[in-house]
C-alpha atoms as a PDB file:
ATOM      1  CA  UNK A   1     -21.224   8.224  15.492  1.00  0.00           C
ATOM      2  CA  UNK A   2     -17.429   8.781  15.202  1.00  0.00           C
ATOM      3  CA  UNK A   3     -14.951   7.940  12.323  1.00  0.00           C
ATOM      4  CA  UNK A   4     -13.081   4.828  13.560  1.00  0.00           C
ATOM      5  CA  UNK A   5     -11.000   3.886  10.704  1.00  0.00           C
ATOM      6  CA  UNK A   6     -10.100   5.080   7.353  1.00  0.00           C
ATOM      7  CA  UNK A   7      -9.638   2.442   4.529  1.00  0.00           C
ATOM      8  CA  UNK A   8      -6.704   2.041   1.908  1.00  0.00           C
ATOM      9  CA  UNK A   9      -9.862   0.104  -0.104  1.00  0.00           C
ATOM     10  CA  UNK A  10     -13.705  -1.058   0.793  1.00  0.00           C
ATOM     11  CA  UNK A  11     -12.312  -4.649   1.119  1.00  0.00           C
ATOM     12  CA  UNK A  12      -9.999  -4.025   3.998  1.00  0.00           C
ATOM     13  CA  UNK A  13     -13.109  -1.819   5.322  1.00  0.00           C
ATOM     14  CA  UNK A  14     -15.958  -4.649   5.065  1.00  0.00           C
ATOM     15  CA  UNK A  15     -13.159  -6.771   7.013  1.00  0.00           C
ATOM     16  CA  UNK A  16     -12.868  -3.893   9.933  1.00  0.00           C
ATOM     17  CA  UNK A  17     -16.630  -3.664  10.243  1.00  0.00           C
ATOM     18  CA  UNK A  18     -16.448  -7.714  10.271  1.00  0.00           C
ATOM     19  CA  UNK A  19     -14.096  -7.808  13.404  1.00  0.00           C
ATOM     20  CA  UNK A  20     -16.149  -4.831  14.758  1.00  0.00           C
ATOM     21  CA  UNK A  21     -19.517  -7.023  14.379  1.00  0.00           C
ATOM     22  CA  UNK A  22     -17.630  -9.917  15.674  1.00  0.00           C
ATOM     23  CA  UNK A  23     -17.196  -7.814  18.816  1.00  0.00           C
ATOM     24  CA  UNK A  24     -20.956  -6.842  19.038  1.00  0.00           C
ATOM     25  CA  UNK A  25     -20.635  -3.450  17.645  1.00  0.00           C
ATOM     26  CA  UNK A  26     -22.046  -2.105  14.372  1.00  0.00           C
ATOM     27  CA  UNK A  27     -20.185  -0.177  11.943  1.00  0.00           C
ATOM     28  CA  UNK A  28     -21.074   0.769   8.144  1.00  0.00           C
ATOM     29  CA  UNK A  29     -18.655   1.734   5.316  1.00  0.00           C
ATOM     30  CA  UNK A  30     -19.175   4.801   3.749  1.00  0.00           C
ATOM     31  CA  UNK A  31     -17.644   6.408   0.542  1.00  0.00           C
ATOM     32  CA  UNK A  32     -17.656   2.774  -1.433  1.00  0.00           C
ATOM     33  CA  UNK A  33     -19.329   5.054  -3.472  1.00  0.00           C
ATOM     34  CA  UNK A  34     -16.853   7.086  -4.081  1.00  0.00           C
ATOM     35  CA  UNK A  35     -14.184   4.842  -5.123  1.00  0.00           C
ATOM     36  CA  UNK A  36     -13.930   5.679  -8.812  1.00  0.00           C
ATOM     37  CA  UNK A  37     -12.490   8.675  -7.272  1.00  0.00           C
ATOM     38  CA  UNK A  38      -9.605   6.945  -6.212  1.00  0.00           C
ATOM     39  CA  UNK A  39      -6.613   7.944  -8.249  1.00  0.00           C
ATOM     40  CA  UNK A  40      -7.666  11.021  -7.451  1.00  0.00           C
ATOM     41  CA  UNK A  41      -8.441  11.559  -3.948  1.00  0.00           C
ATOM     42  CA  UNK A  42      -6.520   9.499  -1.515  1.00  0.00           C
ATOM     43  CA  UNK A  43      -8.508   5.849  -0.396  1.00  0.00           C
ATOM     44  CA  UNK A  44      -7.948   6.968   3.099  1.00  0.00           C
ATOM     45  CA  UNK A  45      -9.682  10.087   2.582  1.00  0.00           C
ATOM     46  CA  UNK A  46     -12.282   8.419   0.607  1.00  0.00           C
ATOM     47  CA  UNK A  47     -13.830   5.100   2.890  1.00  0.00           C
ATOM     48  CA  UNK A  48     -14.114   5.265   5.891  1.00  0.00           C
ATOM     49  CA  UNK A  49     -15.372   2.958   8.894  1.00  0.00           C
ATOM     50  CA  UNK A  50     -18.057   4.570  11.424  1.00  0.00           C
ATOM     51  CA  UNK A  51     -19.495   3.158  14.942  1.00  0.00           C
ATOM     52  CA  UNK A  52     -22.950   3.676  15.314  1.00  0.00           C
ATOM     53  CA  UNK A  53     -22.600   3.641  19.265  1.00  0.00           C
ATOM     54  CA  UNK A  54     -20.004   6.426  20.320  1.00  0.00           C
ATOM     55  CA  UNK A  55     -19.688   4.425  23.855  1.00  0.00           C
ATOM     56  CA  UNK A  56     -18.175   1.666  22.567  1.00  0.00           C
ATOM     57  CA  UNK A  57     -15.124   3.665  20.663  1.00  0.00           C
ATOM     58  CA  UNK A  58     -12.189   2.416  22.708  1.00  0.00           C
ATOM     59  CA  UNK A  59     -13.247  -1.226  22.472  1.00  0.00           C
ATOM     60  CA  UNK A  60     -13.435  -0.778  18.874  1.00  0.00           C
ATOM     61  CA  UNK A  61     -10.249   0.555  18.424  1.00  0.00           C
ATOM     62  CA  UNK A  62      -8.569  -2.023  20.488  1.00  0.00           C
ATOM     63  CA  UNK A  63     -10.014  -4.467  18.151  1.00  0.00           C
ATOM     64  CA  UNK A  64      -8.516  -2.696  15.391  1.00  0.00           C
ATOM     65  CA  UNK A  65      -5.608  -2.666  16.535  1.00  0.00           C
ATOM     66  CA  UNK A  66      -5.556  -6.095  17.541  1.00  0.00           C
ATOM     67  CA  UNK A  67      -6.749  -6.811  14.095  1.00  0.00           C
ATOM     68  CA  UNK A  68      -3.991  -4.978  12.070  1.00  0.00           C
ATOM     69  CA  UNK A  69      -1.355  -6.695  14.827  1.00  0.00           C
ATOM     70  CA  UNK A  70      -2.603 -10.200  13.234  1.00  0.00           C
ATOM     71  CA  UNK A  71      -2.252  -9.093   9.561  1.00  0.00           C
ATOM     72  CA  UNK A  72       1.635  -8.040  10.426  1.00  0.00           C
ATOM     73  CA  UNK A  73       2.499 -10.992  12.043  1.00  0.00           C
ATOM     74  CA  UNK A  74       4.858 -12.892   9.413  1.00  0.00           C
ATOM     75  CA  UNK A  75       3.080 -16.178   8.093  1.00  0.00           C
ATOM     76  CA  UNK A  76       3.426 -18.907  10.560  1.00  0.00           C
ATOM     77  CA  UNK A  77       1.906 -22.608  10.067  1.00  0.00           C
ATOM     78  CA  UNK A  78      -0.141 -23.978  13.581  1.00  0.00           C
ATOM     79  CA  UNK A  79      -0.992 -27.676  14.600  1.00  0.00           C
ATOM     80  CA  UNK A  80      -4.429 -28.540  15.650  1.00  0.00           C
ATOM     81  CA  UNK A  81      -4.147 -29.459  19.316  1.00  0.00           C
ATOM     82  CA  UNK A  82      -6.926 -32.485  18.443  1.00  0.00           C
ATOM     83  CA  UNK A  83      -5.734 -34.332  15.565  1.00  0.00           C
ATOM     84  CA  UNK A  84      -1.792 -33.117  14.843  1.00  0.00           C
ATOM     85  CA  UNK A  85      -2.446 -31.729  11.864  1.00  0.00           C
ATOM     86  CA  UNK A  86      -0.267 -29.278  10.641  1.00  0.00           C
ATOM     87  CA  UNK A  87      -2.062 -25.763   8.994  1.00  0.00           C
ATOM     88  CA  UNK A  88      -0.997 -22.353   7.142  1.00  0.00           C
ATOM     89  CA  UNK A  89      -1.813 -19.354   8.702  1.00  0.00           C
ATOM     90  CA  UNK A  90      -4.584 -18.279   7.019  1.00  0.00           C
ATOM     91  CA  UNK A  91      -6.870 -21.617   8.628  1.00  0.00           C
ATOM     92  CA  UNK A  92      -9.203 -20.290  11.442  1.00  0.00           C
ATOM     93  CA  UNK A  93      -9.820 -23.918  12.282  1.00  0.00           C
ATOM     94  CA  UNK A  94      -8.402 -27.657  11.169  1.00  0.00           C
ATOM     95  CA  UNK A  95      -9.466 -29.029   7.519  1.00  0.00           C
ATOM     96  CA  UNK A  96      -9.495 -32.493   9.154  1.00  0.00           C
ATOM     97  CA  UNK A  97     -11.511 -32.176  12.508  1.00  0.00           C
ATOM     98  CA  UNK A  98     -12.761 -28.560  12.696  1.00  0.00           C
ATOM     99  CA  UNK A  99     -10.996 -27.710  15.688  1.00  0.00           C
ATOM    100  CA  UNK A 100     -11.095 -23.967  16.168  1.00  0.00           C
ATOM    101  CA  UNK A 101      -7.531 -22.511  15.696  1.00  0.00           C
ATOM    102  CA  UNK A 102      -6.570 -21.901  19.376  1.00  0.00           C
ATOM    103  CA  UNK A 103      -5.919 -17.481  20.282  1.00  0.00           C
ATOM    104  CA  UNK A 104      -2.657 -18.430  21.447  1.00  0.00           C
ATOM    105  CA  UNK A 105      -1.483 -19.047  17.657  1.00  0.00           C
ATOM    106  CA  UNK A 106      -3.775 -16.569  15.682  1.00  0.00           C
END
């Protein structure tokens, strides 16, 4: 069960093990706990992000990395291939038809 990522806070965490899940692997946060601590001890050094299955490591990391590419990305509006629409970033799918935002754009 290794240490796949290390945290700045247990929301960015939960949002790893989400796109982990996502993938079909399972993760779990660990030192949420802990986070009182932070101001103390470092948030990296504090939560952390663990695969249960060892095998599956480099997936996961590609994943993550794929992950934190998105979140750099500078904001960037999309239109919905169905209806015209036009949408912010943050949509994962049109307001007005439900189109799924295409991978190209995300």
């Amino acid at each position: 069960m290794p240490l796949i990522y290390r945290a700045a806070n247990v929301v960015e965490a939960q949002l790893i093990v989400d796109e982990l899940q996502a993938g079909g692997m399972q993760a779990h946060v660990t030192g949420s706990y802990l986070s009182g601590a932070i101001g103390e001890l470092p948030p990296s050094e504090v939560i952390g992000v663990w695969l249960l299955e060892s095998q599956h490591e480099q997936r996961a990391r590609d994943i993550i990395d794929a992950f934190e590419a998105g979140r750099r990305k500078p904001e960037q509006e999309w239109q919905c291939t169905r209806c015209a629409e036009w949408l912010g970033r943050e949509f994962g799918a049109c307001w007005q038809c439900g189109l799924t935002r295409p991978l190209s754009d995300s």
